[in-house]
Protein backbone atom coordinates (compact mmCIF):
# COMPACT_ATOMS: atom_id res chain seq x y z
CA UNK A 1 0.00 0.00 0.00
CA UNK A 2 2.66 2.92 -0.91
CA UNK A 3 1.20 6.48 -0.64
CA UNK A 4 2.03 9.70 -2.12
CA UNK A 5 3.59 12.12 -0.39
CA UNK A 6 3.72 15.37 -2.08
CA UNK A 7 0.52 16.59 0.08
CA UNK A 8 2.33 15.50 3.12
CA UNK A 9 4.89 17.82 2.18
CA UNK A 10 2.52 20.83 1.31
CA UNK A 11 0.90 19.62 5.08
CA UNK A 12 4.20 19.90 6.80
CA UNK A 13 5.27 23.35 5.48
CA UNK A 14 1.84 25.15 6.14
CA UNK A 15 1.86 23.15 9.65
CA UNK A 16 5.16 25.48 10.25
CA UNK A 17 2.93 28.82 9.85
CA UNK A 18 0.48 27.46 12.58
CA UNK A 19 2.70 26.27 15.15
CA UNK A 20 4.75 28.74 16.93
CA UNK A 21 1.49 30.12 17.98
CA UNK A 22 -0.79 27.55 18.90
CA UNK A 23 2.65 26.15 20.81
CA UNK A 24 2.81 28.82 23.34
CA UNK A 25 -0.87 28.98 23.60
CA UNK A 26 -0.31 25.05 24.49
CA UNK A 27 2.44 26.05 27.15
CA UNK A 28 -0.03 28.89 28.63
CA UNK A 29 -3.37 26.37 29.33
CA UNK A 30 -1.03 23.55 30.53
CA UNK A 31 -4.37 21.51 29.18
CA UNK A 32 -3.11 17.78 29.03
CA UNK A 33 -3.41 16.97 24.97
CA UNK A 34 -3.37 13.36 23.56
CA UNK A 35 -3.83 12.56 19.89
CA UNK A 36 -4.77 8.99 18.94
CA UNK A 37 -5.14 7.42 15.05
CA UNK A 38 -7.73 5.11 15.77
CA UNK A 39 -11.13 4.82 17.82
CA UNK A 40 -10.03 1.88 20.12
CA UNK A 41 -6.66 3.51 21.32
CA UNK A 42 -8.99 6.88 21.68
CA UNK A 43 -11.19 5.13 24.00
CA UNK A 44 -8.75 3.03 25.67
CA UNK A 45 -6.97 6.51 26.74
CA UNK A 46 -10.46 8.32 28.06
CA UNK A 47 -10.75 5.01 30.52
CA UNK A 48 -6.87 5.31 31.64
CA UNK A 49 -7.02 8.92 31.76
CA UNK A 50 -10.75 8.67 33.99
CA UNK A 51 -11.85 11.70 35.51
CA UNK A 52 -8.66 13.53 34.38
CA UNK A 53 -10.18 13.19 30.89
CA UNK A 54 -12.77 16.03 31.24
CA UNK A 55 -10.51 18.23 31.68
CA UNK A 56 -7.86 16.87 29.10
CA UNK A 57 -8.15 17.73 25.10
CA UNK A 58 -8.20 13.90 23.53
CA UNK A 59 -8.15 13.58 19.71
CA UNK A 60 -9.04 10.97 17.22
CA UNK A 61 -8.18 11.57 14.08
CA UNK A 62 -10.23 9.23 12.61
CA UNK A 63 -13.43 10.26 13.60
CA UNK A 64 -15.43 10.31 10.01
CA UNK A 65 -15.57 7.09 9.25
CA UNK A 66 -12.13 6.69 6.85
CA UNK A 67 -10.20 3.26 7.98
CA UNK A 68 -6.91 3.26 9.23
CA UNK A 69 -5.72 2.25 5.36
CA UNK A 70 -7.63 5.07 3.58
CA UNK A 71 -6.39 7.96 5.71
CA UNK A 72 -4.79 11.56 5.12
CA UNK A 73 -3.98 13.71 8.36
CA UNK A 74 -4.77 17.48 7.63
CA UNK A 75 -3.30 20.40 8.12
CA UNK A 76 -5.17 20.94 11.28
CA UNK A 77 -4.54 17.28 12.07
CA UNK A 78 -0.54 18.04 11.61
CA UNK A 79 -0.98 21.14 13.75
CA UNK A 80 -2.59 18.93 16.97
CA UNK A 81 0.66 16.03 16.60
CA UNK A 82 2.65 18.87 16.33
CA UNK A 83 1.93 20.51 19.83
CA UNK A 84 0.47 17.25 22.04
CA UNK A 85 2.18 15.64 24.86
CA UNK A 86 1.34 12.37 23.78
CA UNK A 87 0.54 10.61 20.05
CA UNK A 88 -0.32 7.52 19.78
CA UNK A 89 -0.79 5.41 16.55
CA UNK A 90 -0.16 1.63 15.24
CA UNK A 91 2.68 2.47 13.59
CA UNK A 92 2.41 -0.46 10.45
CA UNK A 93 2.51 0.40 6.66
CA UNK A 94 -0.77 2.93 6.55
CA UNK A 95 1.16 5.48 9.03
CA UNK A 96 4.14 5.99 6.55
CA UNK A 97 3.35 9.93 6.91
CA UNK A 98 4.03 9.82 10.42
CA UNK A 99 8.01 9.67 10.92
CA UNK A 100 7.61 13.38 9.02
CA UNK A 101 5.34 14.71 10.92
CA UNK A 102 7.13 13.70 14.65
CA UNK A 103 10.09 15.26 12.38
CA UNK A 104 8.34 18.48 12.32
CA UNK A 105 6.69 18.37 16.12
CA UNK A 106 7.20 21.71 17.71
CA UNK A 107 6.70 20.04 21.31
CA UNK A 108 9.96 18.60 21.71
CA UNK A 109 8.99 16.65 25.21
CA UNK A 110 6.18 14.93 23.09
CA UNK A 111 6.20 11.06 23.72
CA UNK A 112 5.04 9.02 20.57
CA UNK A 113 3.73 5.59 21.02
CA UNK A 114 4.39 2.87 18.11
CA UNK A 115 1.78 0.18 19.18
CA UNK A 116 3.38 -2.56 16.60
CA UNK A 117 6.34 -1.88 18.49
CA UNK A 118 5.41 -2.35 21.87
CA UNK A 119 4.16 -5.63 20.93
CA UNK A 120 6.75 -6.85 19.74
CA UNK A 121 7.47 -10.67 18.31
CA UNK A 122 3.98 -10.65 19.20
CA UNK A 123 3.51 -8.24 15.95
CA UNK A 124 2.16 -10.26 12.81
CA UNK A 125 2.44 -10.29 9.39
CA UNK A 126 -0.56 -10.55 7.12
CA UNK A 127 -1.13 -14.10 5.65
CA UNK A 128 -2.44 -15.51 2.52
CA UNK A 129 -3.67 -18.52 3.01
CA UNK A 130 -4.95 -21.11 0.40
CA UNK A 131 -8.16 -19.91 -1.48
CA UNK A 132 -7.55 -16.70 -0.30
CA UNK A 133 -6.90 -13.86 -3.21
CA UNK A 134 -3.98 -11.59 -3.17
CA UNK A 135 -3.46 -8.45 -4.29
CA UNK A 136 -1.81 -8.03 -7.41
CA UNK A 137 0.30 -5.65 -6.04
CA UNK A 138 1.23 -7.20 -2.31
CA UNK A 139 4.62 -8.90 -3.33
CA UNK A 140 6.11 -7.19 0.33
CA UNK A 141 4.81 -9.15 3.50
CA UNK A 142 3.37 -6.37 5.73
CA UNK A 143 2.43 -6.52 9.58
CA UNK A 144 -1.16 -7.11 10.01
CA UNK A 145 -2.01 -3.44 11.98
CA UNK A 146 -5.44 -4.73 13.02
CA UNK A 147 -3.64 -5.14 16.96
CA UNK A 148 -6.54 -3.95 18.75
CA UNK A 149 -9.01 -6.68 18.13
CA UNK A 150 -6.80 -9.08 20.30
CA UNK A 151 -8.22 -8.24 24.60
CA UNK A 152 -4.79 -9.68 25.17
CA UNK A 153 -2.93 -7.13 22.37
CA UNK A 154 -5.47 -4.61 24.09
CA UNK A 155 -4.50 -5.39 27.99
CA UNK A 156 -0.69 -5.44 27.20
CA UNK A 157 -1.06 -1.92 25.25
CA UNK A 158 -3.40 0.00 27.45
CA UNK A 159 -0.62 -0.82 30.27
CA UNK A 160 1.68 0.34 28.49
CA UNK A 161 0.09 3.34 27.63
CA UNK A 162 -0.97 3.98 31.17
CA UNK A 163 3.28 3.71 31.93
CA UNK A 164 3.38 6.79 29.35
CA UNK A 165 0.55 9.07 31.14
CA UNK A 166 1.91 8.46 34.49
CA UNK A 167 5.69 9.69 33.58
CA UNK A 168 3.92 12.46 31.68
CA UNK A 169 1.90 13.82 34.71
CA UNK A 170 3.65 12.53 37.70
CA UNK A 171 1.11 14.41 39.56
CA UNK A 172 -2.14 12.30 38.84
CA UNK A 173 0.16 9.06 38.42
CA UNK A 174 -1.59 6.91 41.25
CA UNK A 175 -4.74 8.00 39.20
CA UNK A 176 -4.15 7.12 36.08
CA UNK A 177 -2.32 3.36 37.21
CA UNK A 178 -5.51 2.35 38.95
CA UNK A 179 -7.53 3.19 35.99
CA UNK A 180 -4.98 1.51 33.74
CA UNK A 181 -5.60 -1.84 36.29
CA UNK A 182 -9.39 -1.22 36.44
CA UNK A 183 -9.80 -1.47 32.77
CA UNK A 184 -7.28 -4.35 31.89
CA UNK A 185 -9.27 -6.11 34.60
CA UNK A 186 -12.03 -5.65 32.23
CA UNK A 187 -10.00 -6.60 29.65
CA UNK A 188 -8.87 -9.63 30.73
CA UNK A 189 -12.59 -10.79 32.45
CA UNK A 190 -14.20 -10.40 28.47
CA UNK A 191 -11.05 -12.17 27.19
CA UNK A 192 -12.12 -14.93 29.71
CA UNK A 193 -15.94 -15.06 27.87
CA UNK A 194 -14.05 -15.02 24.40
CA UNK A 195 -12.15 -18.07 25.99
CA UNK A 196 -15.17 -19.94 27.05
CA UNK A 197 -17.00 -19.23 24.05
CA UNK A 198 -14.59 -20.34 21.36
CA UNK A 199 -13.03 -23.78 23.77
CA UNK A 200 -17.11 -25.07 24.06
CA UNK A 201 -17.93 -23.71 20.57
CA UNK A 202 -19.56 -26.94 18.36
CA UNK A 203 -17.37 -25.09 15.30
CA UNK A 204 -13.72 -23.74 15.46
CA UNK A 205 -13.84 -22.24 12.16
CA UNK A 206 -14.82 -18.70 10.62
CA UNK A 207 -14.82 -17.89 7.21
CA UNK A 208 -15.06 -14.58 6.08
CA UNK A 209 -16.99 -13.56 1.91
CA UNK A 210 -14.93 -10.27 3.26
CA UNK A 211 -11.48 -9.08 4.18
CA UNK A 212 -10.31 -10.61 7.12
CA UNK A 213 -9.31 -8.48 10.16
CA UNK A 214 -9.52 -10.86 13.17
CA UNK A 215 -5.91 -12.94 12.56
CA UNK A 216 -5.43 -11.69 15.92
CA UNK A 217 -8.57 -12.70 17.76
CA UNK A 218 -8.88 -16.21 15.69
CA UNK A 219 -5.28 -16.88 17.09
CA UNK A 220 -6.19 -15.65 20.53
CA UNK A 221 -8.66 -18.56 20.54
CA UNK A 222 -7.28 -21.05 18.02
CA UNK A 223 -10.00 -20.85 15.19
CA UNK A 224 -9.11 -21.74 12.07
CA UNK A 225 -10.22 -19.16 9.28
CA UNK A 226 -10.85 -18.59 5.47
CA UNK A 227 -11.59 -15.77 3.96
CA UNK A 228 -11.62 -14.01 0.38
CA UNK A 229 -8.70 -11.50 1.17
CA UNK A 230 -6.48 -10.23 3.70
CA UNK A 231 -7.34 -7.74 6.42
CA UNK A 232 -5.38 -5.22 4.72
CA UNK A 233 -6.74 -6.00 1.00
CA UNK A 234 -7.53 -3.17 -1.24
CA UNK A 235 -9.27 -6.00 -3.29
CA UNK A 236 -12.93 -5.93 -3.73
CA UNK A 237 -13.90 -7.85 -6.34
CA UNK A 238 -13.70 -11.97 -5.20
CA UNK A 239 -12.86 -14.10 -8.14
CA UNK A 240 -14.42 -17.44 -9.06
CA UNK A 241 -12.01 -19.64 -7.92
CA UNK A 242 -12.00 -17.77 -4.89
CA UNK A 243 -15.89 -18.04 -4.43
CA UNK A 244 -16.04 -21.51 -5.53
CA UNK A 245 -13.12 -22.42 -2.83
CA UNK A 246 -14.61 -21.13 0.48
CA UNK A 247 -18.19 -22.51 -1.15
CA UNK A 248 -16.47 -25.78 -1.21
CA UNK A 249 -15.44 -25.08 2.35
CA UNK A 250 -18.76 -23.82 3.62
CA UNK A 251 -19.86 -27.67 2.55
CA UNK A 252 -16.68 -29.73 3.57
CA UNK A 253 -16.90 -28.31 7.05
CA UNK A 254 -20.31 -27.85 7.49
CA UNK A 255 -20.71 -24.25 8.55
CA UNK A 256 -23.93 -22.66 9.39
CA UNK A 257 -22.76 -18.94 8.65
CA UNK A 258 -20.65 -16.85 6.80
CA UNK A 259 -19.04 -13.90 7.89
CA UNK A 260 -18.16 -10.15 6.56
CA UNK A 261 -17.27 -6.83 7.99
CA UNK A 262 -19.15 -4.18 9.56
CA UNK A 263 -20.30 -1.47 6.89
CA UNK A 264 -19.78 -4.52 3.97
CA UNK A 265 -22.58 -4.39 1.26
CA UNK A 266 -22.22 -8.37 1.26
CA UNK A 267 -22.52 -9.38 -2.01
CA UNK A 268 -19.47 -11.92 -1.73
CA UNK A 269 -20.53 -13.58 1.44
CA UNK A 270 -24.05 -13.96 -0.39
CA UNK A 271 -22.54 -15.42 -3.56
CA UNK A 272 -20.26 -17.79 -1.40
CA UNK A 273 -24.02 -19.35 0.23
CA UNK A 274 -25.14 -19.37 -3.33
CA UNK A 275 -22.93 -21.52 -4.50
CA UNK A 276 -22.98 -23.95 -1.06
CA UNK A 277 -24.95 -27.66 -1.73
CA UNK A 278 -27.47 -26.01 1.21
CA UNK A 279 -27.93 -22.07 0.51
CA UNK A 280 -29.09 -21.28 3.90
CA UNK A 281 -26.20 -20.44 5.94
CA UNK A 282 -26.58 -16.71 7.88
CA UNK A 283 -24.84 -13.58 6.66
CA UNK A 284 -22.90 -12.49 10.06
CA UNK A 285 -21.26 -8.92 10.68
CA UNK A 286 -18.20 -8.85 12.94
CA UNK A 287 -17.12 -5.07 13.71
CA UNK A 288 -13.94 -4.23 13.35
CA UNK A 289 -14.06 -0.16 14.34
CA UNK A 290 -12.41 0.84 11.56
CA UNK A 291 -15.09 2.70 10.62
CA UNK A 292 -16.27 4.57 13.69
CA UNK A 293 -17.45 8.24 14.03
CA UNK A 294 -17.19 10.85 16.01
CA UNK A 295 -21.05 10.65 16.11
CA UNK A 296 -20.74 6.91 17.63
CA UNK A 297 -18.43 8.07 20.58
CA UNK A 298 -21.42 10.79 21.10
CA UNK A 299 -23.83 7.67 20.84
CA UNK A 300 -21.95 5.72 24.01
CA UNK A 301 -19.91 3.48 21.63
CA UNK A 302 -17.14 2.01 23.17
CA UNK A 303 -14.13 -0.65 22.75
CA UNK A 304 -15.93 -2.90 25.14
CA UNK A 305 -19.34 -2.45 23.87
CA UNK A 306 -18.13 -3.49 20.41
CA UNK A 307 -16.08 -6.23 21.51
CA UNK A 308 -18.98 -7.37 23.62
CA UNK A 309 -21.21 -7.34 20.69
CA UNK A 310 -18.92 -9.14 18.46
CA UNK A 311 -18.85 -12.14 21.25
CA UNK A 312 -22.16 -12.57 20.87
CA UNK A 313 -22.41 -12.48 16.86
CA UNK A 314 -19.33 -14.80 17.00
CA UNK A 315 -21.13 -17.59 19.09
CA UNK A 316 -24.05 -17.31 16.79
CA UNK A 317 -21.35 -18.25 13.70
CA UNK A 318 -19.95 -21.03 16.06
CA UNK A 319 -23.19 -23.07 16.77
């Protein structure tokens, strides 16, 4: 997925003409400022920052419904990584642009977080597996950025994150640490349901007519999976052989349901039951929030609400 960056470059030097400014005005308020990429990491921060977080300025930058793959910071985006304390973002292929814009921070004392760092070896790249249709493009293995729909990715983050806010404001540290164990405790107890779930599931197999985002979370629980493309496809358009393959698989393994992503029109996973010997398996939508809105956040969404939701539509697909 290589990007352009000639309006990165046009971003950077207007960013300079904003800056100075907006940087002492930063210094004066001494308001706490965090920028996140993505909605999880966003809402992972409001529950380690707690009450602190009212009075804090927290960004997403992703807040109209663009993915992580699809997305172009702004000028006015620049201008917020330039002057906040902390900036956290995945860090795989899709945030190229960001090593110039830390380049051009004005905050000097800013921390950055690089999530696919933190983790680690535990850090994967995407797979193709067989029936599954590469892009015609994707010669380069890339690292599957789609961290945050592993609890156990999530838990080991979020502590790490709450390390970062407590040597940031030393003051409010004892806050922000029991926050940070509050909410891995949460974590951790919906990790446990995911557990219990998937070990007394009658079917340890998903199969996505979609991209597939959830290498993470099948691994977490040792499902086996098939899709039609990657998680980080560009791909669209599902060939035959690709169709007739997970068909064939629908049949061989005797699934009840086929799965796609939130915001999908589903016209694969509907050809895929089309093709099956019994044409009545359910259509199933896991979400992977790479699509939520500022307006969802307003509406109560959170990372645990989705996550809770997406138990229960698994275990449906697992009967």
């Amino acid at each position: 997925m290589k990007k352009g960056f000639v309006w990165l470059l046009v971003c950077i030097l207007t960013v300079g003409c904003f800056s100075a400014c907006g940087a002492q005005q930063t210094a004066d308020s001494g308001q706490l400022r965090v920028v996140t990429t993505i909605f999880p990491v966003y809402d992972w921060m409001r529950n380690i920052l707690g009450e602190q977080a009212e009075d804090a300025d927290i960004t997403m930058l992703l807040d109209s419904g663009v993915d992580l793959h699809n997305y172009k910071p702004t000028v006015e985006d620049l201008v917020k990584i330039s002057q906040c304390d902390l900036f956290v973002y995945v860090g795989g292929e899709s945030d190229a642009w960001v090593e110039d814009a830390l380049a051009n921070a004005t905050n000097k004392d800013m921390l950055a977080v690089n999530l696919l760092e933190v983790l680690g070896d535990a850090a994967k790249t995407e797979e193709i597996k067989e029936g599954m249709q590469a892009e015609e493009d994707g010669d380069e293995a890339e690292y599957d950025e789609h961290i945050w729909l592993s609890l156990r990715n999530a838990a080991v983050l979020c502590e790490k994150l709450g390390e970062k806010m407590q040597s940031i404001d030393p003051q409010n540290a004892a806050l922000y640490k029991a926050n940070t164990e509050s909410y891995v405790q949460s974590l951790t107890a919906l990790d446990e349901q995911y557990r219990d779930v998937c070990d007394n599931a009658a079917v340890k197999t998903v199969l996505f007519g979609d991209r597939f985002p959830f290498r993470y979370m099948a691994d977490d629980y040792a499902l086996d999976y098939y899709a039609a493309f990657s998680g980080c496809s560009a791909e669209t358009e599902a060939s035959f052989e690709t169709v007739s393959y997970l068909a064939g698989k629908v049949d061989e393994l005797g699934l009840h349901a086929v799965f796609a992503i939130e915001g999908s029109d589903q016209k694969i996973a509907q050809t895929i039951v089309r093709n099956t010997a019994g044409k009545d398996q359910k259509i199933l939508s896991l979400n992977s929030m790479q699509s939520v809105t500022g307006e969802d956040v307003q509406r109560g969404e959170t990372y645990l609400s989705v996550m809770t939701e997406n138990l229960a539509v698994l275990q449906s697909g697992l009967a």
